[in-house]
PDB file of N, CA and C in Angstrom:
ATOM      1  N   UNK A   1     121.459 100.209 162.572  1.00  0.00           N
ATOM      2  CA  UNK A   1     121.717  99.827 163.926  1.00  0.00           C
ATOM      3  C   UNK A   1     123.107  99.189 164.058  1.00  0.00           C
ATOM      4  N   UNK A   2     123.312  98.314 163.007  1.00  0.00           N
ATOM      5  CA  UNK A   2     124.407  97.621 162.914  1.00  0.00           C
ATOM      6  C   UNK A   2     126.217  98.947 163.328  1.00  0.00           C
ATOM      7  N   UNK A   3     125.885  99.932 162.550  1.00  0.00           N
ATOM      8  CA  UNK A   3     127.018 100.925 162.646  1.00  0.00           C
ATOM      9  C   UNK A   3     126.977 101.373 163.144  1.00  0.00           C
ATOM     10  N   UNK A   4     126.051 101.749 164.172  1.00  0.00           N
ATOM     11  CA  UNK A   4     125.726 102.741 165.561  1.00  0.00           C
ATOM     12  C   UNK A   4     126.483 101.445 166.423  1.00  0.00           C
ATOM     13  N   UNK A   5     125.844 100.061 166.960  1.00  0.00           N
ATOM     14  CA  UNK A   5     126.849  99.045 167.258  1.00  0.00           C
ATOM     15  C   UNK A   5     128.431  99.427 167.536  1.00  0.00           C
ATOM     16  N   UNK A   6     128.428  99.261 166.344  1.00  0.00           N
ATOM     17  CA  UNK A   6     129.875  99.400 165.911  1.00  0.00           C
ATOM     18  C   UNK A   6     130.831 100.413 166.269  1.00  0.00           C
ATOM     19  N   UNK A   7     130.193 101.549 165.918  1.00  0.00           N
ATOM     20  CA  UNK A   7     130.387 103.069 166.156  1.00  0.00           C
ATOM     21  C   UNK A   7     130.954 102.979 167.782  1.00  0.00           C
ATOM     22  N   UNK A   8     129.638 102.212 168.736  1.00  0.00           N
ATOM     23  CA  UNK A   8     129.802 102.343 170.390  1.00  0.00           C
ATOM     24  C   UNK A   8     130.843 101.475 170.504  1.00  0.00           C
ATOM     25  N   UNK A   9     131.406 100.416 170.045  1.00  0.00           N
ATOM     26  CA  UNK A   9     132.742  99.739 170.073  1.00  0.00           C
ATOM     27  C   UNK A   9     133.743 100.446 169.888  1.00  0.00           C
ATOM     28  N   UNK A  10     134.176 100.922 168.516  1.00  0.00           N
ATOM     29  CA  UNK A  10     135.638 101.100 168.310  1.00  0.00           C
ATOM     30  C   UNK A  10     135.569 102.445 169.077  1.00  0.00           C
ATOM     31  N   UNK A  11     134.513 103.304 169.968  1.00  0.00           N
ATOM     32  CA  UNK A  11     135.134 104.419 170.852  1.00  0.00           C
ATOM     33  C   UNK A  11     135.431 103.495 172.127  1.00  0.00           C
ATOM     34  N   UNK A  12     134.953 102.191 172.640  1.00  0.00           N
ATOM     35  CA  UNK A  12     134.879 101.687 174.006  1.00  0.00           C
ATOM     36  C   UNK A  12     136.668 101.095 173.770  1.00  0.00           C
ATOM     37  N   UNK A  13     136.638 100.313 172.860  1.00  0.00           N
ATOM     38  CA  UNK A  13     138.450 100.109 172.363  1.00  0.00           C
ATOM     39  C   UNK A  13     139.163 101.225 172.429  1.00  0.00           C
ATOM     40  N   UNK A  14     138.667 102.251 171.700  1.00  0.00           N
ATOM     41  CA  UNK A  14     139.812 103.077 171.141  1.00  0.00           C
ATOM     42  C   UNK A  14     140.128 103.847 172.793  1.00  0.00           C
ATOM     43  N   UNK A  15     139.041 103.743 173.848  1.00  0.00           N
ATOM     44  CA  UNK A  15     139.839 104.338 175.014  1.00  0.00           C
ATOM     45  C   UNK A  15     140.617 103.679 175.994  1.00  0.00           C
ATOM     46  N   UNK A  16     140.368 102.252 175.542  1.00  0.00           N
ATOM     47  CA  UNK A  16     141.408 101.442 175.828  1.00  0.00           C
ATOM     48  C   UNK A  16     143.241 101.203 175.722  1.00  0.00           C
ATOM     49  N   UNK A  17     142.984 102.409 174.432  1.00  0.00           N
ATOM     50  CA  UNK A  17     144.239 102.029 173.776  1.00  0.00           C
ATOM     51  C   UNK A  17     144.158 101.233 172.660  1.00  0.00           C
ATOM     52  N   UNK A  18     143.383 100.189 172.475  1.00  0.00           N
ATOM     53  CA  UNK A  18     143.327  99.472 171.447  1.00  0.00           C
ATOM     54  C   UNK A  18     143.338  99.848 169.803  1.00  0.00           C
ATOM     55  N   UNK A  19     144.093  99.240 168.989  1.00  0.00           N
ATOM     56  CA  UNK A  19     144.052 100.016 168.114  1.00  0.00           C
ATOM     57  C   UNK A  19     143.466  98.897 166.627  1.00  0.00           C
ATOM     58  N   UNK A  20     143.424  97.582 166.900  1.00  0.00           N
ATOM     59  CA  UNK A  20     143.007  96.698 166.025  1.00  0.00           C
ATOM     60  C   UNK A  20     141.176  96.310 166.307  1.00  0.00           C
ATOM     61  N   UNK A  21     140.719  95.756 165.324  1.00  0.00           N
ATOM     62  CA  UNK A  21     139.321  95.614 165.702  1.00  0.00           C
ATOM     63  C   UNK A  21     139.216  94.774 164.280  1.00  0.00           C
ATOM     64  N   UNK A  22     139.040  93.180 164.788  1.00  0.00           N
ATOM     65  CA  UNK A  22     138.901  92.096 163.696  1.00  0.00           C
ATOM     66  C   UNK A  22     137.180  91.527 163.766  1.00  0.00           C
ATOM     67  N   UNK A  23     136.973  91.648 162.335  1.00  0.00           N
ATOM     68  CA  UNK A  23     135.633  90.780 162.245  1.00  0.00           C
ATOM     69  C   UNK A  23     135.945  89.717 161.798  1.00  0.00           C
ATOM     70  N   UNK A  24     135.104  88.849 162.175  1.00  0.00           N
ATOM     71  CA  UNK A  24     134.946  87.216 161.137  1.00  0.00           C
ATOM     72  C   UNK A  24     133.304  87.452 160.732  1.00  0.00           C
ATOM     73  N   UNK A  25     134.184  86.694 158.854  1.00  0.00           N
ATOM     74  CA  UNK A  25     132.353  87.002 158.390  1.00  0.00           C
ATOM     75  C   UNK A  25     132.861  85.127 157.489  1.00  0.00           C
ATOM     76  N   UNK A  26     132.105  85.112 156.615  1.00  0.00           N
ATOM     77  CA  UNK A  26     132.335  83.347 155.637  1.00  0.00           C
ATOM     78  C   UNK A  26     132.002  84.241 154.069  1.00  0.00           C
ATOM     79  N   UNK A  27     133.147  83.573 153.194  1.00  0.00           N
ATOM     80  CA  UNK A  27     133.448  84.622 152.035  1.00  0.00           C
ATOM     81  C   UNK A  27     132.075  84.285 151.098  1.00  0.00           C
ATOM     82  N   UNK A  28     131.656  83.177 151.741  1.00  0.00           N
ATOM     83  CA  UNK A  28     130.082  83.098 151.230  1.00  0.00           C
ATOM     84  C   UNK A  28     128.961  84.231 151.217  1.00  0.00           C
ATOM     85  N   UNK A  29     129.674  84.872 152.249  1.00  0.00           N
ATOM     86  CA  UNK A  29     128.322  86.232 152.742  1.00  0.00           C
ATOM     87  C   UNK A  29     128.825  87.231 152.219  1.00  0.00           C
ATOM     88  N   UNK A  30     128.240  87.512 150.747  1.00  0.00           N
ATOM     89  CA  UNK A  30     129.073  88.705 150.004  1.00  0.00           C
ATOM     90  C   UNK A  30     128.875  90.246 150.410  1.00  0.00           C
ATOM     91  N   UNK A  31     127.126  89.722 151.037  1.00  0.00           N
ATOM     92  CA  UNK A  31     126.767  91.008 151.594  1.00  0.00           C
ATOM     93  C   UNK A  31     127.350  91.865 152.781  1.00  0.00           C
ATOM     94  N   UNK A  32     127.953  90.483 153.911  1.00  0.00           N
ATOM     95  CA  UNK A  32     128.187  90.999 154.691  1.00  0.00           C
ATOM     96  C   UNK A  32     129.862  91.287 154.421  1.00  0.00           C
ATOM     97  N   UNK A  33     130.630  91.050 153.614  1.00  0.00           N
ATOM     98  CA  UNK A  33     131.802  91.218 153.160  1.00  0.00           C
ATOM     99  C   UNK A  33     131.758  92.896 152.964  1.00  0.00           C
ATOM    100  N   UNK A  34     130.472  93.222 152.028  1.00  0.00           N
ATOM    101  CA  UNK A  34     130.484  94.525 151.593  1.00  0.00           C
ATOM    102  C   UNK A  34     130.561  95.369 152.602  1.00  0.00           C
ATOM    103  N   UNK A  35     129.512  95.058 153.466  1.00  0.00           N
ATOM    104  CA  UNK A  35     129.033  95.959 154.689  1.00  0.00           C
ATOM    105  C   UNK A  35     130.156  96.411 155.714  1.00  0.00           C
ATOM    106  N   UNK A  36     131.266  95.358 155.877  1.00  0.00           N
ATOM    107  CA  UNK A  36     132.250  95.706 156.726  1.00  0.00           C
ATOM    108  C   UNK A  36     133.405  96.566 155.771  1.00  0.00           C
ATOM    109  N   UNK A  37     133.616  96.397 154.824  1.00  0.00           N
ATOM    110  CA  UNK A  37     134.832  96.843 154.208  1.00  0.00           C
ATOM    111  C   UNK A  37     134.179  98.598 153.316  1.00  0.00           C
ATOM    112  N   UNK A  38     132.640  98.484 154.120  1.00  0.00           N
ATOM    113  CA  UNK A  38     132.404 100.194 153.976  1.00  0.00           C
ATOM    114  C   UNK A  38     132.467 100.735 155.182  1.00  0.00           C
ATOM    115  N   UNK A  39     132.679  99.741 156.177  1.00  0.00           N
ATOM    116  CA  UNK A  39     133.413 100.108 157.426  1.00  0.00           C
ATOM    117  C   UNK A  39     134.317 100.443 157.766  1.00  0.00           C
ATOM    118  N   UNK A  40     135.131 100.371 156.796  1.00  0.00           N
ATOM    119  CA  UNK A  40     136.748 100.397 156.552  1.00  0.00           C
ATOM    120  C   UNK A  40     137.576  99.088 157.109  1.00  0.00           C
ATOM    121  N   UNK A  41     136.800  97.743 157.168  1.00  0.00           N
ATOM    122  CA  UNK A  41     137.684  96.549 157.576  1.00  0.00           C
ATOM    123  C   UNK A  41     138.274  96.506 156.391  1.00  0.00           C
ATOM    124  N   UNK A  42     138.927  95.446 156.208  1.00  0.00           N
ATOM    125  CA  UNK A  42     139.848  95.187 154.964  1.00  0.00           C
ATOM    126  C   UNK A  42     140.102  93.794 155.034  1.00  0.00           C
ATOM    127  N   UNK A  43     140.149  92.790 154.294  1.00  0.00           N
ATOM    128  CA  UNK A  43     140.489  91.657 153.634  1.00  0.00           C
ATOM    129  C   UNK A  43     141.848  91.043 153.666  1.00  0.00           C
ATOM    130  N   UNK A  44     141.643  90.064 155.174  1.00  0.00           N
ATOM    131  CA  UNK A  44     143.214  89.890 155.311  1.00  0.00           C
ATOM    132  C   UNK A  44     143.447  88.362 154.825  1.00  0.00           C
ATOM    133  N   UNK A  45     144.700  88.282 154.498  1.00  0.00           N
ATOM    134  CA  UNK A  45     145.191  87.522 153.878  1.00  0.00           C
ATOM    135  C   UNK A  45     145.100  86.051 153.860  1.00  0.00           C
ATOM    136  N   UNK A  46     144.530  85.061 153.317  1.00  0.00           N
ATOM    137  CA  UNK A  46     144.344  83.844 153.657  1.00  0.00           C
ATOM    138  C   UNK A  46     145.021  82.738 152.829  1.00  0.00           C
ATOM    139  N   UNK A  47     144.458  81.787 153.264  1.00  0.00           N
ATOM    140  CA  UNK A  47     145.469  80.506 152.886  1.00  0.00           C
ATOM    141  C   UNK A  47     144.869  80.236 151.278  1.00  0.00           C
ATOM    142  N   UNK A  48     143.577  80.591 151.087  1.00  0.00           N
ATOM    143  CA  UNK A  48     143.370  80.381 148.809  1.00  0.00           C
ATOM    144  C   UNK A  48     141.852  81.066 149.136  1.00  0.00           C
ATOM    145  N   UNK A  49     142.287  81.556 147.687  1.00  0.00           N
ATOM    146  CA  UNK A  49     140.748  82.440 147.098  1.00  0.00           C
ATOM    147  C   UNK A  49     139.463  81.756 147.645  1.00  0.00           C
ATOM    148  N   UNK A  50     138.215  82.212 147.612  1.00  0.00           N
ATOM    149  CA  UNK A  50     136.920  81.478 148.515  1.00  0.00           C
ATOM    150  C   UNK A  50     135.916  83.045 147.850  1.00  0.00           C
ATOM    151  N   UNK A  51     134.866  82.016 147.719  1.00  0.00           N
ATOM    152  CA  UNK A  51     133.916  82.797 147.313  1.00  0.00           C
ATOM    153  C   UNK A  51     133.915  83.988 146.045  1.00  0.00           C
ATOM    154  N   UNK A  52     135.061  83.676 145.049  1.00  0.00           N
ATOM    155  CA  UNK A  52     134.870  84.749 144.850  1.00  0.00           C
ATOM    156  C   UNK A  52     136.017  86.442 144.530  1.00  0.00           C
ATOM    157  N   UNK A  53     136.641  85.881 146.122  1.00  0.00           N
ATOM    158  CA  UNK A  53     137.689  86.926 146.919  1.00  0.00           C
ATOM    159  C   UNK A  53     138.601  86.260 146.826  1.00  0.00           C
ATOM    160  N   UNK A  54     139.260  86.793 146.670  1.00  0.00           N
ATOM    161  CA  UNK A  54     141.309  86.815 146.514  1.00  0.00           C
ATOM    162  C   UNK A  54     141.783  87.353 147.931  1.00  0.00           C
ATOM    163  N   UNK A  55     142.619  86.445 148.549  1.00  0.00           N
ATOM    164  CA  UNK A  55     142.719  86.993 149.820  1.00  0.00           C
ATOM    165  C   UNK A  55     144.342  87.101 149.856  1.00  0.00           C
ATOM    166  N   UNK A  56     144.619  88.496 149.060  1.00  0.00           N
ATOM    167  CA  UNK A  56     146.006  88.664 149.074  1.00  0.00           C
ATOM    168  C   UNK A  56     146.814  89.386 149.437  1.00  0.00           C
TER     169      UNK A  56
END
């Protein structure tokens, strides 16, 4: 359900024009770390490592 969600977003953006689409997850939630970055999010850069993750 979660990627069907998702799916109905980045077409409601993408006819916007929009071309960015940011999640916030806590580097504590490894699961949900996974789940987005098979989404194709990606791991942006932060101020020091957390959980785990290297945020470089």
């Amino acid at each position: 359900m979660g990627r069907q969600l998702y799916e109905t977003y980045f077409n409601e953006v993408n006819k916007r024009g929009l071309e960015i689409v940011r999640c916030i997850t806590s580097p504590i939630h490894t699961s949900s770390i996974a789940y987005h970055t098979r989404m194709g999010f990606v791991i942006e850069k932060g101020d020091k490592p957390r959980g785990g993750y290297r945020n470089t």
